[in-house]
C-alpha atoms as a PDB file:
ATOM      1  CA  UNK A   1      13.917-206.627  90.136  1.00  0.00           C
ATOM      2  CA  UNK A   2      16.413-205.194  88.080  1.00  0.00           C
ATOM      3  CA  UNK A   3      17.640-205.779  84.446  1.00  0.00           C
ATOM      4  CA  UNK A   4      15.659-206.680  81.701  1.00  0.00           C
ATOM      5  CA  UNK A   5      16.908-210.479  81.413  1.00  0.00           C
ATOM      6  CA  UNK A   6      15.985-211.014  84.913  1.00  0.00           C
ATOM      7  CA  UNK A   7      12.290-209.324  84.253  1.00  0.00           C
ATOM      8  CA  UNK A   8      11.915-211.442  81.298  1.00  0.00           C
ATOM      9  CA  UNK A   9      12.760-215.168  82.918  1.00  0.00           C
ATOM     10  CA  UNK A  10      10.991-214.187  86.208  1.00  0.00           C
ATOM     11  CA  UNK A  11       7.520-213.207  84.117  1.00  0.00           C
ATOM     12  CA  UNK A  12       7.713-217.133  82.795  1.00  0.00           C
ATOM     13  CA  UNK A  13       6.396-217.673  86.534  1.00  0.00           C
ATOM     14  CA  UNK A  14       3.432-215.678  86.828  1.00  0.00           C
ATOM     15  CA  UNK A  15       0.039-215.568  84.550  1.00  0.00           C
ATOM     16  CA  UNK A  16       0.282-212.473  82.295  1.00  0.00           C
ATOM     17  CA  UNK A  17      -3.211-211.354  83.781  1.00  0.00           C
ATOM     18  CA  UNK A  18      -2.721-211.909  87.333  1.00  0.00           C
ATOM     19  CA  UNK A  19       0.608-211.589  87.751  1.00  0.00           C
ATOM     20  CA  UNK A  20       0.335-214.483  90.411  1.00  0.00           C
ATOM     21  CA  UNK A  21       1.718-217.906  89.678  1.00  0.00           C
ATOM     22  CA  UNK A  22       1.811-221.592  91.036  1.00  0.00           C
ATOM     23  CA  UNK A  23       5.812-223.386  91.619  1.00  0.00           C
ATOM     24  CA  UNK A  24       5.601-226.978  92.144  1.00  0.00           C
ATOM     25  CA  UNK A  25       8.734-227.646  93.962  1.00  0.00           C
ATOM     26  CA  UNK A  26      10.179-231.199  93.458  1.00  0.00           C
ATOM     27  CA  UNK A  27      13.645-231.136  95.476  1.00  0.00           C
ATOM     28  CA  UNK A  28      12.016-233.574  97.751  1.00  0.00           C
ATOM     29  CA  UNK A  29      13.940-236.632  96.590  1.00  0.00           C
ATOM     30  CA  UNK A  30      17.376-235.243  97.523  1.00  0.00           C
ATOM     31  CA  UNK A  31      16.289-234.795 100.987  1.00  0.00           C
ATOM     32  CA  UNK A  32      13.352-237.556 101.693  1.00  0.00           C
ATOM     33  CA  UNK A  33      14.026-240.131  98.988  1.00  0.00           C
ATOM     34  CA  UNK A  34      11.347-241.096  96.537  1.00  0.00           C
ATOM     35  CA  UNK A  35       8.229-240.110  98.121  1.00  0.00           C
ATOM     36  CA  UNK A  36       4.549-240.854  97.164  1.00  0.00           C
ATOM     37  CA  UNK A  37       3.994-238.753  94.142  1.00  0.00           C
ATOM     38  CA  UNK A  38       7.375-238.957  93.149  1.00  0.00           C
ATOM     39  CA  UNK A  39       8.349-242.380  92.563  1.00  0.00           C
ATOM     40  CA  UNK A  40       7.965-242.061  88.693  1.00  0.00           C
ATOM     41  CA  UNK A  41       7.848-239.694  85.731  1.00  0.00           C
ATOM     42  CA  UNK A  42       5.019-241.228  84.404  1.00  0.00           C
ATOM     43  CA  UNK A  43       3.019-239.928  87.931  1.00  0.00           C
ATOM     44  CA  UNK A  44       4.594-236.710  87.532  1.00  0.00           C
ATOM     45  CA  UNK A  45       3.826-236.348  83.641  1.00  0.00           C
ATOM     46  CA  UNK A  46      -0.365-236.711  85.079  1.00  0.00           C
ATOM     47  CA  UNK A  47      -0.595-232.986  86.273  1.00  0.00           C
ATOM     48  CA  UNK A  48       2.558-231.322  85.107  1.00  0.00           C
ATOM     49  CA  UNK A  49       0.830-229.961  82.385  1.00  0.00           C
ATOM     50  CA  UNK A  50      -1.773-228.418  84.123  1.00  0.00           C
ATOM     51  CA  UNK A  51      -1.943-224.227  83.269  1.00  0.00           C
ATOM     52  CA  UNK A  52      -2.379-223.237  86.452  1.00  0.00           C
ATOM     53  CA  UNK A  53       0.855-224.243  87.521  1.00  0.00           C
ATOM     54  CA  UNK A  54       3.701-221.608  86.049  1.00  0.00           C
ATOM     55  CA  UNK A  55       6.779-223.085  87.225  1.00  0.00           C
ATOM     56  CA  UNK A  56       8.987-226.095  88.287  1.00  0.00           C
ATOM     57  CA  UNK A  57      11.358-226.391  90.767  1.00  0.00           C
ATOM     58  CA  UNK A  58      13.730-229.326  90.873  1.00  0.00           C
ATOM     59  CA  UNK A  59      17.718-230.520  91.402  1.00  0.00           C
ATOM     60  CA  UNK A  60      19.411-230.330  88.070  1.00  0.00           C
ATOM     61  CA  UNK A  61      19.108-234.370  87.744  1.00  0.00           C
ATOM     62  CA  UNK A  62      15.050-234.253  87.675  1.00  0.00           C
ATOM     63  CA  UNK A  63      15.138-231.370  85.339  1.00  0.00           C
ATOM     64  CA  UNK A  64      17.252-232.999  83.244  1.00  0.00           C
ATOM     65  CA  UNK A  65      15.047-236.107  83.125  1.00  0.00           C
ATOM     66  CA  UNK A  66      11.635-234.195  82.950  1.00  0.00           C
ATOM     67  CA  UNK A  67      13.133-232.425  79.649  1.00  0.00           C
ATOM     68  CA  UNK A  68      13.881-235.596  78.294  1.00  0.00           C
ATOM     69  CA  UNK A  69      10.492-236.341  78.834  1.00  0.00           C
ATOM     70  CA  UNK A  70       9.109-233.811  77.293  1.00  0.00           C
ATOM     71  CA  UNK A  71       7.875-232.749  80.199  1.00  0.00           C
ATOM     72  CA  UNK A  72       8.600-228.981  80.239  1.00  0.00           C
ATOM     73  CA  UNK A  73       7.006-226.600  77.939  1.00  0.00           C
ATOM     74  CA  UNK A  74       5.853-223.345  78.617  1.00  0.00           C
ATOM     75  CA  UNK A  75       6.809-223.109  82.290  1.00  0.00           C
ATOM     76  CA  UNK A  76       9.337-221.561  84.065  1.00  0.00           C
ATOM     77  CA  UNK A  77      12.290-223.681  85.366  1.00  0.00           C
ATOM     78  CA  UNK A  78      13.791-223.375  88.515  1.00  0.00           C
ATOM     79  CA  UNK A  79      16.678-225.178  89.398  1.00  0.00           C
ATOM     80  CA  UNK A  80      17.785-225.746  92.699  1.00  0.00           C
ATOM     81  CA  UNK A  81      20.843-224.954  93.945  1.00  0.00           C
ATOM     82  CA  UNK A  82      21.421-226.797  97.846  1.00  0.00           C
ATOM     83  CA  UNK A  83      20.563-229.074  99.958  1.00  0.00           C
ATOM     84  CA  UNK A  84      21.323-232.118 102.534  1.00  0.00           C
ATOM     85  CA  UNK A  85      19.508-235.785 103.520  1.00  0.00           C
ATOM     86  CA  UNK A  86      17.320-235.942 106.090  1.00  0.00           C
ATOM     87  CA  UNK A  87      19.978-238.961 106.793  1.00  0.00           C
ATOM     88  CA  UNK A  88      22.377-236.367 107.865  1.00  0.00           C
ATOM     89  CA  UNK A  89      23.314-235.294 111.497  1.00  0.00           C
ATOM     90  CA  UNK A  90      22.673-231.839 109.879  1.00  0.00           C
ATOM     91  CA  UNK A  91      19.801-232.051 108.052  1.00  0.00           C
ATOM     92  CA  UNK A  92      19.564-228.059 108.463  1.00  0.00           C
ATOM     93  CA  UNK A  93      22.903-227.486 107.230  1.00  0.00           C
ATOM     94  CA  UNK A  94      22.202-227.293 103.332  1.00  0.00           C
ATOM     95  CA  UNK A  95      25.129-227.348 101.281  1.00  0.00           C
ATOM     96  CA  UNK A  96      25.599-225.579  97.914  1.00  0.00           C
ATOM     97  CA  UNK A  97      25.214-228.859  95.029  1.00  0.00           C
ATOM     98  CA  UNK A  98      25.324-226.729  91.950  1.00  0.00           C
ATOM     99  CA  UNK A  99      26.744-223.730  90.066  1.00  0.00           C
ATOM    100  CA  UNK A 100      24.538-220.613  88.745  1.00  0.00           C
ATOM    101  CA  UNK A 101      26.427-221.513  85.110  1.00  0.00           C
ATOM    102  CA  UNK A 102      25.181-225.433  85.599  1.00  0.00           C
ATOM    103  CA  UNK A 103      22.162-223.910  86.273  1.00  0.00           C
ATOM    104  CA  UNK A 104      22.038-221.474  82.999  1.00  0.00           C
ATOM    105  CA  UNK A 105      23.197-224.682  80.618  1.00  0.00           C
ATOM    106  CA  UNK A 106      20.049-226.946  81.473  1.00  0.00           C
ATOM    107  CA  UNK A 107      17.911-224.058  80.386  1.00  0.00           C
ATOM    108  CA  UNK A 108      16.611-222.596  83.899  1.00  0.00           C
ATOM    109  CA  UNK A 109      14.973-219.429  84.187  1.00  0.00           C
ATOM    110  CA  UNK A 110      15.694-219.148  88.050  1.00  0.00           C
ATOM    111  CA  UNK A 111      17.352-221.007  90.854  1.00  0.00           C
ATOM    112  CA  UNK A 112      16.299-221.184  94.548  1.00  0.00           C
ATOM    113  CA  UNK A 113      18.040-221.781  97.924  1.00  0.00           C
ATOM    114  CA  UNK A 114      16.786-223.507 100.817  1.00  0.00           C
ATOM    115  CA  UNK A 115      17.584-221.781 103.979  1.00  0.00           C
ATOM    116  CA  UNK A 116      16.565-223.572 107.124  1.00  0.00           C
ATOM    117  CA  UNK A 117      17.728-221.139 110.384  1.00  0.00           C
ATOM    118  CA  UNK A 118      18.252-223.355 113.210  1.00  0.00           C
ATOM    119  CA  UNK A 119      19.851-220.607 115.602  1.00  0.00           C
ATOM    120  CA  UNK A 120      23.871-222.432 114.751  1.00  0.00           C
ATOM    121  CA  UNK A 121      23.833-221.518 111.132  1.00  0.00           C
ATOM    122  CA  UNK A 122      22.837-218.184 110.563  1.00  0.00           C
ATOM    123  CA  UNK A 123      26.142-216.858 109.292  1.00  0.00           C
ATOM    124  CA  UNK A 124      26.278-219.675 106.869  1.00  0.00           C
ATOM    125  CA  UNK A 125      22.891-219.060 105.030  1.00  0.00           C
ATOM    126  CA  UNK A 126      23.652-215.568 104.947  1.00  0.00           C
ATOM    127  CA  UNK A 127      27.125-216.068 102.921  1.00  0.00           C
ATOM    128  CA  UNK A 128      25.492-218.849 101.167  1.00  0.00           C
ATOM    129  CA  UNK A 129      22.901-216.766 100.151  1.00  0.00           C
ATOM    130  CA  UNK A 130      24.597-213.568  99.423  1.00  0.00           C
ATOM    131  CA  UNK A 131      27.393-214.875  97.089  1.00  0.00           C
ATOM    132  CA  UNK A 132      24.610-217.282  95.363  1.00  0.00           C
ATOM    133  CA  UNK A 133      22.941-213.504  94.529  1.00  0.00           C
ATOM    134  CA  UNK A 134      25.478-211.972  92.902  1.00  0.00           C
ATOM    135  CA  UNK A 135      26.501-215.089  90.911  1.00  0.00           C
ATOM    136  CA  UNK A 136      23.202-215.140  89.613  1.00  0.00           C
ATOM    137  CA  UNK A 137      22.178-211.591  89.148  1.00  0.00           C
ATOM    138  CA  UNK A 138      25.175-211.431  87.059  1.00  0.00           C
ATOM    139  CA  UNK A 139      24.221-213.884  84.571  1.00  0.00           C
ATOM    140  CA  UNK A 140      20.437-212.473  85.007  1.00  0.00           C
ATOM    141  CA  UNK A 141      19.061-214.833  86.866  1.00  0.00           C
ATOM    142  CA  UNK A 142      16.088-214.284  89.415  1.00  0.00           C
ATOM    143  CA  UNK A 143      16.826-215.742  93.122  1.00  0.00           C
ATOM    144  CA  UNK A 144      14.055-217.478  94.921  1.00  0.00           C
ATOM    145  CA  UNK A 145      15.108-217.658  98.672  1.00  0.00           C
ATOM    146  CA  UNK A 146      12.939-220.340 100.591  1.00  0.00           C
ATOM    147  CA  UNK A 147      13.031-219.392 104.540  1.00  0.00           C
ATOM    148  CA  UNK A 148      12.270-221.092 107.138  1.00  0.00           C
ATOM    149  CA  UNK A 149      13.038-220.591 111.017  1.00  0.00           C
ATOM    150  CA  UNK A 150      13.744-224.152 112.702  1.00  0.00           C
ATOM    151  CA  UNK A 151      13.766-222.412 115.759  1.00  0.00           C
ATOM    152  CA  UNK A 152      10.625-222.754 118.125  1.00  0.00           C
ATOM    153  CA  UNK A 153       9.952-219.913 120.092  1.00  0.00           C
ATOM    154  CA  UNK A 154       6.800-220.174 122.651  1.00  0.00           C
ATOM    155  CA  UNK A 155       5.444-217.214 121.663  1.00  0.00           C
ATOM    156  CA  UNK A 156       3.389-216.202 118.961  1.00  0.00           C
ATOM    157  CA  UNK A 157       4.437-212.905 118.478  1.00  0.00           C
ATOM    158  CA  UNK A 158       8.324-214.014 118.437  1.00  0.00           C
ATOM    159  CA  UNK A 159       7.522-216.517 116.027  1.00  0.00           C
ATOM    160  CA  UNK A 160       6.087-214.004 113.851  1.00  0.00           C
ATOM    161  CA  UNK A 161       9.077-211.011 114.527  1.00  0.00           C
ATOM    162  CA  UNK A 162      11.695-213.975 113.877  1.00  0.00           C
ATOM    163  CA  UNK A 163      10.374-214.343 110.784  1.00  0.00           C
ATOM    164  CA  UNK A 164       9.285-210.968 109.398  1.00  0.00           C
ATOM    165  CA  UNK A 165      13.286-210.323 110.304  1.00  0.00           C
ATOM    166  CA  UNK A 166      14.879-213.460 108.524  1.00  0.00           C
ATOM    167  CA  UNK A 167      12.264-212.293 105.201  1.00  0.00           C
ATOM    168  CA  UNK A 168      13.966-208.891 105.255  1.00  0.00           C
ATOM    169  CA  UNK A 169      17.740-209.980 105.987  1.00  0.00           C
ATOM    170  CA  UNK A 170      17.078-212.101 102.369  1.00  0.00           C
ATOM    171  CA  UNK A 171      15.527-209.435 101.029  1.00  0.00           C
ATOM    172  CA  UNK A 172      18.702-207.108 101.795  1.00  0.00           C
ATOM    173  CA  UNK A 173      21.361-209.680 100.492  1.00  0.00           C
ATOM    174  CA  UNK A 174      19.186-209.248  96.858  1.00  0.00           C
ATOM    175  CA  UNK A 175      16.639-212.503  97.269  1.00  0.00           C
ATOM    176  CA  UNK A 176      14.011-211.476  94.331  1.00  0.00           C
ATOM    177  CA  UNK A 177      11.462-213.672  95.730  1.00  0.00           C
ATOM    178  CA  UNK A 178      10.834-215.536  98.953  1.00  0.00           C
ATOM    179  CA  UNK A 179       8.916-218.528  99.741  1.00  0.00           C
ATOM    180  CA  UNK A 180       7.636-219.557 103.278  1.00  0.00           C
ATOM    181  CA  UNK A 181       5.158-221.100 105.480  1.00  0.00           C
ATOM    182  CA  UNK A 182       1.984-219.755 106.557  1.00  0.00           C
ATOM    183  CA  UNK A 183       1.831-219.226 110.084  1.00  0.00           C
ATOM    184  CA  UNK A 184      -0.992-221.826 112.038  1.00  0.00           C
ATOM    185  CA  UNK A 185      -3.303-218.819 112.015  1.00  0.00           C
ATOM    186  CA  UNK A 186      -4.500-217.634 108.567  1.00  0.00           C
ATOM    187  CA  UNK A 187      -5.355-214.227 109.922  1.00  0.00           C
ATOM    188  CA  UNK A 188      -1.810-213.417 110.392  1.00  0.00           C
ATOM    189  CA  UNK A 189      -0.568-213.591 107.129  1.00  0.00           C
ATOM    190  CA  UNK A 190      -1.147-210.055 106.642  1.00  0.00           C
ATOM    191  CA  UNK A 191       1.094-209.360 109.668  1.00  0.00           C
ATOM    192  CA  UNK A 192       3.342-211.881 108.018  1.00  0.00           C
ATOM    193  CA  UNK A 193       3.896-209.610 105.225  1.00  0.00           C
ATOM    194  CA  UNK A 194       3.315-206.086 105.838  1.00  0.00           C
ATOM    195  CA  UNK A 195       5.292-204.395 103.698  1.00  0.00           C
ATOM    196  CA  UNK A 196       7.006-206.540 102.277  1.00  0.00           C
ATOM    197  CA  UNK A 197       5.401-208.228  99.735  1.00  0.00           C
ATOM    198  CA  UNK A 198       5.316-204.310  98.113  1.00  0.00           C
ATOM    199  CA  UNK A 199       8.238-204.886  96.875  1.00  0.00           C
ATOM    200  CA  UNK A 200       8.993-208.374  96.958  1.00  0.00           C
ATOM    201  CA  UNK A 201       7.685-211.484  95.283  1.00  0.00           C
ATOM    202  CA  UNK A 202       6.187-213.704  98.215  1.00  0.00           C
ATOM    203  CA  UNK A 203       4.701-217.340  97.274  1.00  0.00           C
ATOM    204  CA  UNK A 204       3.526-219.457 100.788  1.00  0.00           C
ATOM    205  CA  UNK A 205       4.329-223.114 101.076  1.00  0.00           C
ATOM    206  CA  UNK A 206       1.780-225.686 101.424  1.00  0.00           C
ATOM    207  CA  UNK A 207       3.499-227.903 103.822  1.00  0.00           C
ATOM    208  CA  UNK A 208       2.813-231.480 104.385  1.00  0.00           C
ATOM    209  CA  UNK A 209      -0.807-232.804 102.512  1.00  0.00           C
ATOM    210  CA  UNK A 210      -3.663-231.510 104.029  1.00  0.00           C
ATOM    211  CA  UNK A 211      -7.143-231.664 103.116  1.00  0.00           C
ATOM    212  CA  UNK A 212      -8.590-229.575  99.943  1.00  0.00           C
ATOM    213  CA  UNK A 213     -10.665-227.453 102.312  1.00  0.00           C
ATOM    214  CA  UNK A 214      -7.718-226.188 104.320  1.00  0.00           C
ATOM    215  CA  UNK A 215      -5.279-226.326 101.409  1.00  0.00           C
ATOM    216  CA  UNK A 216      -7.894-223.740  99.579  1.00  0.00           C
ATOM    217  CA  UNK A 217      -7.911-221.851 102.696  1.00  0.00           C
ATOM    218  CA  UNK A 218      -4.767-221.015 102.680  1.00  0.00           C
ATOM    219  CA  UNK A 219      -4.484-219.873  98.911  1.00  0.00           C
ATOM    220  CA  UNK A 220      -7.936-217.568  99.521  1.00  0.00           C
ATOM    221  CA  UNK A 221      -6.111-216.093 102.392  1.00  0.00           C
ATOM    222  CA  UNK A 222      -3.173-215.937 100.538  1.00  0.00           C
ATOM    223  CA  UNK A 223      -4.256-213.761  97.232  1.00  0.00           C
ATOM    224  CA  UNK A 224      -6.436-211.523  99.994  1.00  0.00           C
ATOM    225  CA  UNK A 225      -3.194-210.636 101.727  1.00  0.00           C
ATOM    226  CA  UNK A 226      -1.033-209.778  98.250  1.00  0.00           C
ATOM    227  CA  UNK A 227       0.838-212.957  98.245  1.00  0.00           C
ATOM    228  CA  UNK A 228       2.884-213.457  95.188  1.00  0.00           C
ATOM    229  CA  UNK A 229       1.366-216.964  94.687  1.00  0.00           C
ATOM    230  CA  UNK A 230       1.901-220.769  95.803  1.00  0.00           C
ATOM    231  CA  UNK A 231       4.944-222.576  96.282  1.00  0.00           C
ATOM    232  CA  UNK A 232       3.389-226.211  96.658  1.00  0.00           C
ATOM    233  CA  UNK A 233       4.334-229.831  96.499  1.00  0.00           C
ATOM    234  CA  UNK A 234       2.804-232.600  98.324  1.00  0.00           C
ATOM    235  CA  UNK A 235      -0.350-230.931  98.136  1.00  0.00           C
ATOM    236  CA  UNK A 236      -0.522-231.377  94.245  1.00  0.00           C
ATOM    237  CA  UNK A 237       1.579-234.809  93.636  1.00  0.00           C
ATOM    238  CA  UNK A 238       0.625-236.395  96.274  1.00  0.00           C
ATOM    239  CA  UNK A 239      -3.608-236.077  95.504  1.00  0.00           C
ATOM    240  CA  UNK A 240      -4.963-238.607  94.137  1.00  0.00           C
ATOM    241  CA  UNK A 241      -6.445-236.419  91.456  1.00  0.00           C
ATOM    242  CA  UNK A 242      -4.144-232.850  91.046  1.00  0.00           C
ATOM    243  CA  UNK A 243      -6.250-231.366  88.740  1.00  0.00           C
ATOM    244  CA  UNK A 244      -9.227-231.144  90.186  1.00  0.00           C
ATOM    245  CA  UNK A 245      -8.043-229.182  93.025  1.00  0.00           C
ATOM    246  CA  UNK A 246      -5.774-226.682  90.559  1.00  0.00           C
ATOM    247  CA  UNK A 247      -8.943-226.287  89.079  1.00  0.00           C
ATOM    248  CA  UNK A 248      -9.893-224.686  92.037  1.00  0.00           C
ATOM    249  CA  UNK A 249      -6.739-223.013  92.376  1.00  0.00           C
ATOM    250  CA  UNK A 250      -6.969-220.962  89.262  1.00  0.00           C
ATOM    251  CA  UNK A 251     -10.286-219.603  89.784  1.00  0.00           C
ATOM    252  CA  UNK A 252      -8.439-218.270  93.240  1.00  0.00           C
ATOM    253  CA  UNK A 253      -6.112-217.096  91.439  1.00  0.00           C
ATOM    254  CA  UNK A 254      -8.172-214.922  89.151  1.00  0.00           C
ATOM    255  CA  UNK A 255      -9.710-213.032  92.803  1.00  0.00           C
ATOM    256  CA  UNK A 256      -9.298-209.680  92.753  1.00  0.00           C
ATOM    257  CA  UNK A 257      -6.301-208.446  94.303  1.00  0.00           C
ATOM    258  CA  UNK A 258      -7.236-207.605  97.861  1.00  0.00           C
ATOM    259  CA  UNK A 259      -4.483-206.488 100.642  1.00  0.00           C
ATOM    260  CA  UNK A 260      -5.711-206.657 104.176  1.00  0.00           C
ATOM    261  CA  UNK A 261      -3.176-204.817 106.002  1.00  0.00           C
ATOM    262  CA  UNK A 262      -5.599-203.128 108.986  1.00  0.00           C
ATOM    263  CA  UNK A 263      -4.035-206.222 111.558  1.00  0.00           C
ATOM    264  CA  UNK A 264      -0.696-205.820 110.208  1.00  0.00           C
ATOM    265  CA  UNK A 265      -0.873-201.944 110.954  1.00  0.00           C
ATOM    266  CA  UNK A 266      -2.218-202.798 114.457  1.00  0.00           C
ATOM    267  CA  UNK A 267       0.746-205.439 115.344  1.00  0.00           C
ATOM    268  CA  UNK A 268       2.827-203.095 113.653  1.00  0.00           C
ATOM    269  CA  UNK A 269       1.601-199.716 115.722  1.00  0.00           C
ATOM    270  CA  UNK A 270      -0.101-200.761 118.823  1.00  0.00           C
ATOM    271  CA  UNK A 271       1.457-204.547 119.451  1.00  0.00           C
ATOM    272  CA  UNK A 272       0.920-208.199 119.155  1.00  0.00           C
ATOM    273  CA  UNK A 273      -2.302-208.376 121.267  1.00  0.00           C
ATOM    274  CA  UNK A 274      -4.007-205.617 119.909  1.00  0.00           C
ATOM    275  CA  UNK A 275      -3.641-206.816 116.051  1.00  0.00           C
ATOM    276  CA  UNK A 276      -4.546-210.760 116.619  1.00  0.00           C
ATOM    277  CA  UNK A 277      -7.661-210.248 119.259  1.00  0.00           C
END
């Protein structure tokens, strides 16, 4: 990540001794409408707070809102830059609902894209993308690219190449950090991101609400495979009780640092079969 105002604002989102951090995304309202967990600031003011988390994602409205609140102090902000309804006959097809300087006026440290490739839109995310890059860089901004292939190929392995390929094409167009989902099998991840995460910040997704043992599956599996960090939603706001399970989450956190990378090397050297068996 180049220049230093772009190293400074992206260090708001990881834990000085880590270096991993936890973004709790809250775009969901644009495209769902007001979810559980989301109906109120007062639900969102319960766990916002909490020190594992080290950023916040949100359309400029809710940011604007949550600082009126109060609500955030010594976290990153992340404000989003796109998006569509689900109402839409397009749901895929997110449109650009900001500008990088609206962005840099309510304070935010970063701003993200959402980048759904349905096989039709390709060429679209990738402009979208690249020109949203360069605005930023040039004011110093980080880029958090979130990618996700709506495409459903049959096969594992194709499923895993797709991705690996629409990681990298962000990666060339100047994404500093990528967010995605974990594939169904944990012990892929570190085919997921082979090489990748060397050089690039990577924080997983945690999907739709799922229980505490498979939610803290995936962010032990995660920090073993170098992961950047957690990307997650519903899994915090819509818990009954947050905290208690990012209490868990920080001791996670605090793992060491270890990369397995022997199955990657086998999917990447002998094939598919030979790294998942």
């Amino acid at each position: 990540m180049d220049g230093v105002a772009k190293r400074i604002r992206w260090s708001r989102f990881l834990h000085e001794d880590s270096h991993r951090g936890v973004i709790v995304p809250m775009d969901h309202g644009l495209t769902l409408g007001p979810i559980q967990g989301l109906e109120s600031l007062e639900q969102i003011g319960r766990w916002i707070r909490h020190p594992v988390i080290t950023g916040i994602l949100a359309h400029k409205g809710l940011i604007e809102r949550l600082a009126e609140q109060g609500l955030l102090r010594r976290q990153g902000v992340m404000i989003h830059l796109n998006g569509m309804t689900s109402l839409s006959s397009t749901p895929n097809r997110k449109e650009i609902l900001t500008s990088v300087e609206r962005a840099l006026r309510l304070g935010a440290d970063a701003v993200s894209l959402q980048l759904n490739f349905d096989g039709t839109n390709d060429a679209e995310n990738l402009v979208m993308l690249g020109r949203a890059v360069d605005e930023a860089h040039g004011e110093g901004l980080p880029v958090l690219a979130m990618v996700y292939d709506k495409t459903d190929p049959a096969r594992e392995e194709q499923r895993l190449l797709r991705m690996r390929h629409l990681m990298r094409a962000c990666v060339e167009l100047g994404a500093d950090a990528l967010k995605i989902a974990a594939p169904a099998r944990l012990a892929l991840l570190p085919v997921l991101l082979d090489g990748i995460q060397e050089h690039t910040a990577v924080f997983f997704a945690g999907g739709s609400k799922c229980s505490d043992e498979e939610f803290l599956s995936l962010v032990q599996e995660a920090v073993a495979c170098g992961a950047t960090g957690l990307c997650v939603g519903r899994n915090v706001f819509q818990r009954e009780r947050p905290s208690l399970l990012l209490d868990q989450v920080w001791d996670l956190l605090q793992g060491e640092h270890a990369v397995g990378s022997q199955g990657a090397a086998a999917f990447l050297t002998q094939g598919f079969s030979e790294a998942v068996k």
